[in-house]
C-alpha atoms as a PDB file:
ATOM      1  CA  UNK A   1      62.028 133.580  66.953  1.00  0.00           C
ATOM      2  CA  UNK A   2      64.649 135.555  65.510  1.00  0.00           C
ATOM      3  CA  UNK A   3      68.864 135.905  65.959  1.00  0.00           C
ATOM      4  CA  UNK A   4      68.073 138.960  68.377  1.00  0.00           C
ATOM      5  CA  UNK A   5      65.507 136.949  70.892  1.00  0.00           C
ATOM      6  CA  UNK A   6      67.913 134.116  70.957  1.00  0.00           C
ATOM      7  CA  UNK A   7      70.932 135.484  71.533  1.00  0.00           C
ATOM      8  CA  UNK A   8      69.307 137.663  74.283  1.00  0.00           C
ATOM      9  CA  UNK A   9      67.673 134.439  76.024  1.00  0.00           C
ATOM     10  CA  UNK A  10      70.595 132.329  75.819  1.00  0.00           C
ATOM     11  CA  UNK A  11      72.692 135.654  77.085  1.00  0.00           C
ATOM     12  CA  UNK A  12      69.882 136.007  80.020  1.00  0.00           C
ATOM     13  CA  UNK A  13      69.577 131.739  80.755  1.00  0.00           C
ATOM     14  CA  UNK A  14      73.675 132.125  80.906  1.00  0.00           C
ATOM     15  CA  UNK A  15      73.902 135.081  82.979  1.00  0.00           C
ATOM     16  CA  UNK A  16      70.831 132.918  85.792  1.00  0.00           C
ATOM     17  CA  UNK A  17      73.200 130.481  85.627  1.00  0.00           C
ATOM     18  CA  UNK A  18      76.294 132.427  86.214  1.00  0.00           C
ATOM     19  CA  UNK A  19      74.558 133.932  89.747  1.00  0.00           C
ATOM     20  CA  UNK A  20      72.939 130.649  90.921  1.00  0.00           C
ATOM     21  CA  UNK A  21      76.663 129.063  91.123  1.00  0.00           C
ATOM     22  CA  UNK A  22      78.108 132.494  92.466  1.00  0.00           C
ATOM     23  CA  UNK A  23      75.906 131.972  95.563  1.00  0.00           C
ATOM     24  CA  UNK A  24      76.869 128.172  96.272  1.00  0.00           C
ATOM     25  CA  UNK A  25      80.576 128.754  95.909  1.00  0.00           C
ATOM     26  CA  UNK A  26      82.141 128.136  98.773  1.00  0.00           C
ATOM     27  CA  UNK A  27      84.531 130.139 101.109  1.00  0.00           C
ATOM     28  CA  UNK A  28      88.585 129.670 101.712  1.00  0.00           C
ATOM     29  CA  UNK A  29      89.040 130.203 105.953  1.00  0.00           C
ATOM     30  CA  UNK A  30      92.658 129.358 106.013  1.00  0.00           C
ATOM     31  CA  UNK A  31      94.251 126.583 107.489  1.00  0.00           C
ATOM     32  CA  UNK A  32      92.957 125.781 110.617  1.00  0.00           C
ATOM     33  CA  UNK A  33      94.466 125.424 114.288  1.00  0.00           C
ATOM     34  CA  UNK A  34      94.418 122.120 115.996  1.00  0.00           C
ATOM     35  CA  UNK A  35      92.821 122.454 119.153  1.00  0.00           C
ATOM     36  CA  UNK A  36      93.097 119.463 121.418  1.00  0.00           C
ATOM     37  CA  UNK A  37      92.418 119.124 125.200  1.00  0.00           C
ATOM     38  CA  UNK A  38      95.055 115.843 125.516  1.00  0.00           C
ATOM     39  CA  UNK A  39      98.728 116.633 126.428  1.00  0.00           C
ATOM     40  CA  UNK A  40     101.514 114.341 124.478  1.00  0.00           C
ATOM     41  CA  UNK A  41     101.717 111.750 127.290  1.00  0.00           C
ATOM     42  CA  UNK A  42      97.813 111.232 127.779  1.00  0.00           C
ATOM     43  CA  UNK A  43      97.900 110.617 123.185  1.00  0.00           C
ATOM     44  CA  UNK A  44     100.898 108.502 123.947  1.00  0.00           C
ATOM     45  CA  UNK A  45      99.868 106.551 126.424  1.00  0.00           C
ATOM     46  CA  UNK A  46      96.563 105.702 124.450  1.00  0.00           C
ATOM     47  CA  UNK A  47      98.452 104.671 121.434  1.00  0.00           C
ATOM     48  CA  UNK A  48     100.585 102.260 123.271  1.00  0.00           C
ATOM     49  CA  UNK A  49      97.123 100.931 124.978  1.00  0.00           C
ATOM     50  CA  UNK A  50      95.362 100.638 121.445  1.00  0.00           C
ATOM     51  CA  UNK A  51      98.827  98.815 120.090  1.00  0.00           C
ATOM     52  CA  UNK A  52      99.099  96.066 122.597  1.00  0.00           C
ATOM     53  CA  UNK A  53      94.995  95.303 122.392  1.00  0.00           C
ATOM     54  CA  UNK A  54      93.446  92.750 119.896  1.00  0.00           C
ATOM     55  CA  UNK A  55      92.704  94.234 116.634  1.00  0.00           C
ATOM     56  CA  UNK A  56      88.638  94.878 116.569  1.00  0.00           C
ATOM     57  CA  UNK A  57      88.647  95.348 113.087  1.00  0.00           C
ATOM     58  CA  UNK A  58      90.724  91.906 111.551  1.00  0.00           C
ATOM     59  CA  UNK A  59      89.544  88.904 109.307  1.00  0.00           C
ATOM     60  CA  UNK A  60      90.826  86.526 107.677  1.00  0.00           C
ATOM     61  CA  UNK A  61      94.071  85.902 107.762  1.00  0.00           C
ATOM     62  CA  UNK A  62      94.895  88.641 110.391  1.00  0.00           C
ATOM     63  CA  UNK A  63      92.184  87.531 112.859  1.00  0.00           C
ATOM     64  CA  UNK A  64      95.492  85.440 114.267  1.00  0.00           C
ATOM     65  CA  UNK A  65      95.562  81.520 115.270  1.00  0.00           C
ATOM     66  CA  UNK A  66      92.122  79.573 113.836  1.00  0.00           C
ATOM     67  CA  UNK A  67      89.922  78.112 116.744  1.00  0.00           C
ATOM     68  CA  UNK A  68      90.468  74.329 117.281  1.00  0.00           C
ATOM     69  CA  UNK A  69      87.592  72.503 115.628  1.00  0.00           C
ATOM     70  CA  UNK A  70      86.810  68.886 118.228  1.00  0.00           C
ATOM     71  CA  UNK A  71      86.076  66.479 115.414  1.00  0.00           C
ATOM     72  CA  UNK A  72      83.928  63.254 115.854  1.00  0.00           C
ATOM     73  CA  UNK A  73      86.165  61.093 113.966  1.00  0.00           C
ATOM     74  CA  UNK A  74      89.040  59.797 116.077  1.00  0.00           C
ATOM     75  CA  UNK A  75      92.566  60.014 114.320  1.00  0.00           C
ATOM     76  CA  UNK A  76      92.843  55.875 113.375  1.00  0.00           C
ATOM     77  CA  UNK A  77      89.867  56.577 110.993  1.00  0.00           C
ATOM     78  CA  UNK A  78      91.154  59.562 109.363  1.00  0.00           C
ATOM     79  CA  UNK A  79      94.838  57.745 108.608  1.00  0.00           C
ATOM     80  CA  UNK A  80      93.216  54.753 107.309  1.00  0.00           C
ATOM     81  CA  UNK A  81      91.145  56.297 105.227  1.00  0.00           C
ATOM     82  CA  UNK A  82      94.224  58.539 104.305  1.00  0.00           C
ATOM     83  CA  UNK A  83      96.183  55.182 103.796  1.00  0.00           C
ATOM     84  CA  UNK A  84      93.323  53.445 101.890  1.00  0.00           C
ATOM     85  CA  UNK A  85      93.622  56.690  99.449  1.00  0.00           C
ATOM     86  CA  UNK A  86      96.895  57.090  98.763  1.00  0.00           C
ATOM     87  CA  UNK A  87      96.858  52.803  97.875  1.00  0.00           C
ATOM     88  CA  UNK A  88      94.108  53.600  95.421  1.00  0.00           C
ATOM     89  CA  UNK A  89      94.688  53.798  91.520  1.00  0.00           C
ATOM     90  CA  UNK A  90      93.395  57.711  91.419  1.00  0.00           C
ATOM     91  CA  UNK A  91      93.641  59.689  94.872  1.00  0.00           C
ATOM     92  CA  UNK A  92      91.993  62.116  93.442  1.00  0.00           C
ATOM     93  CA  UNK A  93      88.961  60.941  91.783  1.00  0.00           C
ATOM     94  CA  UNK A  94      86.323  62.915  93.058  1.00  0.00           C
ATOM     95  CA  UNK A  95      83.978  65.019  91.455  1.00  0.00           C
ATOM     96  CA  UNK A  96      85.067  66.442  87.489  1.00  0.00           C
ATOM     97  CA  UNK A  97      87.681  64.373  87.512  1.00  0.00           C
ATOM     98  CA  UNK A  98      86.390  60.731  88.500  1.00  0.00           C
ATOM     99  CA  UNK A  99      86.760  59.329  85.404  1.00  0.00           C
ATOM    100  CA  UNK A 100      84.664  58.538  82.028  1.00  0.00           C
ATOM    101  CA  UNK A 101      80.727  59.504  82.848  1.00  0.00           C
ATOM    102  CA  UNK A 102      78.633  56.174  82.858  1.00  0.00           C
ATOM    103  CA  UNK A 103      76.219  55.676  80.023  1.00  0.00           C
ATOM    104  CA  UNK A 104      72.494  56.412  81.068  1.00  0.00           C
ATOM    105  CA  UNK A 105      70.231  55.168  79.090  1.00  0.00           C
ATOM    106  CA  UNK A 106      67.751  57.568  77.518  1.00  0.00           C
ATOM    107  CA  UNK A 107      63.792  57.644  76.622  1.00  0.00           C
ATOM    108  CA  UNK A 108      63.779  59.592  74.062  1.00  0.00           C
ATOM    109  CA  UNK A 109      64.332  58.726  70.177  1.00  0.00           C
ATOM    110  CA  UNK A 110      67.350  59.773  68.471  1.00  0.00           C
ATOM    111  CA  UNK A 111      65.635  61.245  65.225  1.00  0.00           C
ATOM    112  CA  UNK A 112      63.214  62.921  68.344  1.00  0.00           C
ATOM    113  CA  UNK A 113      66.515  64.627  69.771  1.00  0.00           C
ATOM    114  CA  UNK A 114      68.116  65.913  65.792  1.00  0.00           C
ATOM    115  CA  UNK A 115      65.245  67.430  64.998  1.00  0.00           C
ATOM    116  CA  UNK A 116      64.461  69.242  67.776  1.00  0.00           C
ATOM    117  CA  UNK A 117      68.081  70.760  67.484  1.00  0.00           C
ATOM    118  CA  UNK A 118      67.629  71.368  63.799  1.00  0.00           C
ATOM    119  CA  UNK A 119      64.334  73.333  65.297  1.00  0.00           C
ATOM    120  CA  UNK A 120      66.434  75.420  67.948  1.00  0.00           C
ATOM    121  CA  UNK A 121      69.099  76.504  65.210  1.00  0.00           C
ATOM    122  CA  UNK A 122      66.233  77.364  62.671  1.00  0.00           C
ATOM    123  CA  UNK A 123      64.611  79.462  65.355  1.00  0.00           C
ATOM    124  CA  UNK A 124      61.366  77.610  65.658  1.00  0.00           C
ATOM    125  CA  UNK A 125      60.007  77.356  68.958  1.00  0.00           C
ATOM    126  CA  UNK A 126      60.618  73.790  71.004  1.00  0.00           C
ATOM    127  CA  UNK A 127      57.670  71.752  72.015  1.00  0.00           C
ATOM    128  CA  UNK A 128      57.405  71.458  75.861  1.00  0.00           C
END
């Protein structure tokens, strides 16, 4: 193809274009008037309604008071426990923070272990 055919395709393929977003443009109709069947006192009325019901739409925190939960444990059991934890050396050892992990004894040999972790960095594959 030549300059000519070119410029007169890319000229044509612009000019498609150009009409194919002239027909989905869309159309400016002013602002338009509120028509509404309800007089002021009927809207007001509902909005004091809607303001003094339950809100439909809250979680969370704004879902108001939290429902009372019955436990089975009677309240002596919970403060002893509660006493027998704060007497303890660590009131908070649970979980992470327990203390030192035991020692568990392993199976397999140390030299096994090294050299299957000078394998991994090397990039070999790890026998399963």
């Amino acid at each position: 193809m030549n300059t000519k055919q070119l410029l007169v395709l890319s000229a044509a393929a612009i000019a498609m274009l150009g009409a194919a977003g002239a027909v989905q443009a869309e159309t400016y109709e002013g602002v338009q008037s509120i028509a509404s069947q309800a007089s002021r006192a009927d809207v007001r009325t509902e909005a004091v309604t809607a303001a003094h019901n339950a809100n439909p739409y809250a979680d969370g925190a704004n879902s108001g008071p939290a429902q009372v939960i019955a436990s089975s444990t009677s309240r002596a059991a919970v403060r002893a426990e509660a006493v027998a934890a704060a007497r303890s050396d660590n009131p908070y050892a649970e979980g992470a923070s327990s203390g030192v992990a035991p020692i568990v004894a392993s199976t397999v040999d140390r030299a096994t272990v090294r050299a299957a972790a000078r394998a991994a960095a090397r990039g070999d594959a790890l026998p399963l």
